[in-house]
Protein backbone atom coordinates (compact mmCIF):
# COMPACT_ATOMS: atom_id res chain seq x y z
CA UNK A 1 12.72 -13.54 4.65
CA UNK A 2 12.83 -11.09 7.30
CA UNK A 3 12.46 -12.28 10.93
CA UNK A 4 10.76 -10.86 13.89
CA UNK A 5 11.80 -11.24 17.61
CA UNK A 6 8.82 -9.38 20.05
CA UNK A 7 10.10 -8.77 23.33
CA UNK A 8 9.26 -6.76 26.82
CA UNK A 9 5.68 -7.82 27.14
CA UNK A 10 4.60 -9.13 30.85
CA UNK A 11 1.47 -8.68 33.39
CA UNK A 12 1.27 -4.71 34.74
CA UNK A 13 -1.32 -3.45 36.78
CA UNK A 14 -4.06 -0.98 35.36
CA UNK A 15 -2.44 2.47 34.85
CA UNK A 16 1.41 0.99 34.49
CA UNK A 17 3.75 1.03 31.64
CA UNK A 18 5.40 -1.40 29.71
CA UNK A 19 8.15 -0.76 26.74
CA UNK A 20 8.08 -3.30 23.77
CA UNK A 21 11.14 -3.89 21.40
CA UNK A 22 10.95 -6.05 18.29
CA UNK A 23 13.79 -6.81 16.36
CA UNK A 24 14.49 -7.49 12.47
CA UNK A 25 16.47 -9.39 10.98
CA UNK A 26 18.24 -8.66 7.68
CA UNK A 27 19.60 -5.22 6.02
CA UNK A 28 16.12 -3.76 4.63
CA UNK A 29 14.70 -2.69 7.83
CA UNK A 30 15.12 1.11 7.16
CA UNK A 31 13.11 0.83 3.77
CA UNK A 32 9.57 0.00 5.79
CA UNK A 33 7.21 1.50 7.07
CA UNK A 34 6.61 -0.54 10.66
CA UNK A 35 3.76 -1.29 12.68
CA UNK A 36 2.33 -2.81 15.97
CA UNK A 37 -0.24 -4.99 15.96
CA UNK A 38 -2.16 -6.72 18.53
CA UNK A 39 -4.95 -9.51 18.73
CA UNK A 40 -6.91 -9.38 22.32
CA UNK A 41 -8.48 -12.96 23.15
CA UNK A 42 -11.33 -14.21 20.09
CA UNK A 43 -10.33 -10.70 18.29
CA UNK A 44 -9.11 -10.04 14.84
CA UNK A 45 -4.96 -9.04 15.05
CA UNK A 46 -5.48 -4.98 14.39
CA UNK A 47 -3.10 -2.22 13.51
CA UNK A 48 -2.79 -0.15 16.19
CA UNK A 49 0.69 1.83 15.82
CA UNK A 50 2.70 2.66 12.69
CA UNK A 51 5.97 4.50 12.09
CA UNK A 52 7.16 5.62 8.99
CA UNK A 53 10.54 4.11 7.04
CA UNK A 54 12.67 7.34 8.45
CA UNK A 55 10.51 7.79 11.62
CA UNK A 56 9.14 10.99 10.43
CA UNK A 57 5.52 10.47 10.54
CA UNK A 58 3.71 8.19 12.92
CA UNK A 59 -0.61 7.54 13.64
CA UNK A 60 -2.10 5.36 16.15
CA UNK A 61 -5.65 4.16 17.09
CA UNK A 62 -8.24 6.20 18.89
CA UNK A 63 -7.89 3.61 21.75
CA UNK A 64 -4.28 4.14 22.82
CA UNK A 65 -3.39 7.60 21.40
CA UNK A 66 -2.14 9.85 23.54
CA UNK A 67 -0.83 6.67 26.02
CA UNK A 68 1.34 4.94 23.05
CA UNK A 69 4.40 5.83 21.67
CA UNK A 70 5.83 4.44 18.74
CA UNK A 71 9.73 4.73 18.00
CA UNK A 72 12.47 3.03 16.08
CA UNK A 73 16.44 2.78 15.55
CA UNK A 74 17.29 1.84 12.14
CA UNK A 75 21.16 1.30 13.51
CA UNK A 76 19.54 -1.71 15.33
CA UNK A 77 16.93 -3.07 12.93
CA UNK A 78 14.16 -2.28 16.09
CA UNK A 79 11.17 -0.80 16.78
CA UNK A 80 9.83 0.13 19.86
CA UNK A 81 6.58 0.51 21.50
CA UNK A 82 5.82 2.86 25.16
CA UNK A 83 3.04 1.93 26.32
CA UNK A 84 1.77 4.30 29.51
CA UNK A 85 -1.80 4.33 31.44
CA UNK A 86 -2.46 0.87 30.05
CA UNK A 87 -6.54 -0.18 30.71
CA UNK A 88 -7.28 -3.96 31.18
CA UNK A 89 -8.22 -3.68 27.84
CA UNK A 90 -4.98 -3.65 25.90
CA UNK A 91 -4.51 -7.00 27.02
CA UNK A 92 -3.61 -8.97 24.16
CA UNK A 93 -0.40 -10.24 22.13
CA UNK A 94 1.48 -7.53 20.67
CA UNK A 95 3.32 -8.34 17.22
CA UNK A 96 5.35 -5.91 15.21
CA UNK A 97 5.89 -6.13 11.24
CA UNK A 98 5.59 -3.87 8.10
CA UNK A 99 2.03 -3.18 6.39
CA UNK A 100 1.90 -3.36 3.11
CA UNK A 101 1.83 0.46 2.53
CA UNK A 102 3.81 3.43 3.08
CA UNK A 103 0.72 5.22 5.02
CA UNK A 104 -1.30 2.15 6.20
CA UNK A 105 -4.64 2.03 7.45
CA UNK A 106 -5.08 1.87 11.45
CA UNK A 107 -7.43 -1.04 12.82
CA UNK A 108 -7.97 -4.30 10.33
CA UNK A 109 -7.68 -3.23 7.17
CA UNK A 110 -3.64 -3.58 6.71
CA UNK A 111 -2.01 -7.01 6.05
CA UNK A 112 1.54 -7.47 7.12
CA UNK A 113 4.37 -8.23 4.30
CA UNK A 114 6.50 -10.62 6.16
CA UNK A 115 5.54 -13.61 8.66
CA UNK A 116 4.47 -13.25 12.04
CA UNK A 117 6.87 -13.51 15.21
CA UNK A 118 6.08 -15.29 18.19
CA UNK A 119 4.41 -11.96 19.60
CA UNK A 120 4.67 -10.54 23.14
CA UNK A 121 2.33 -11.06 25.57
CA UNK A 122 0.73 -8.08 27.49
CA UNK A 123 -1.63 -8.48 30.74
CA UNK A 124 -2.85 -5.33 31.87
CA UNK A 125 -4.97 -6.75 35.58
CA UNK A 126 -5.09 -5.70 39.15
């Protein structure tokens, strides 16, 4: 079983950036597809950010494109999330792990394969 260690998460003011690592344990990183997910307070966890297996193709949600940037190292089993002009409301815990698909579906419609880390919290406030 693969494990999951969120880090880099914190309390910014509106319009600051933060940069999120997670890191994998085991030797079949490389072979997924990896995502960030986050679950803002009495929300569903939702897909927000995904990366592709060789970091070729990424997508991300209406609400942070353009401010989010999604990378990973396959040398280090991590994946990495900018996050830029954050809005009070991208407040929430921020998880990594794989969807179930190669091409996964942005927002709630994308289960993860492996168990859930301990998350990162993010407070975007003034």
């Amino acid at each position: 079983q693969v494990q999951l260690v969120e880090s880099g998460g914190g309390l910014v003011q509106p319009g600051g950036s933060l940069r999120l690592s997670c890191a994998a344990s085991g030797s079949t990183f490389s072979r997924y597809t990896m995502g960030w997910y986050r679950q803002a307070p009495g929300k569903e966890r939702e897909l927000v950010a995904f990366i592709t297996s060789a970091g070729s193709s990424t997508n991300y949600a209406d609400s942070v494109k353009g401010r989010f940037t999604i990378s990973r190292d396959n040398a280090k089993n991590t994946v990495y999330l900018q996050m830029n002009r954050l809005k009070p409301e991208d407040t929430a815990v921020y998880y990594c792990n794989t969807p179930r698909t190669f091409m996964p579906t942005i927002g709630k419609g994308s289960p993860p394969l492996w168990s859930w880390g301990q998350g990162t919290q993010v407070t975007v406030s003034s």
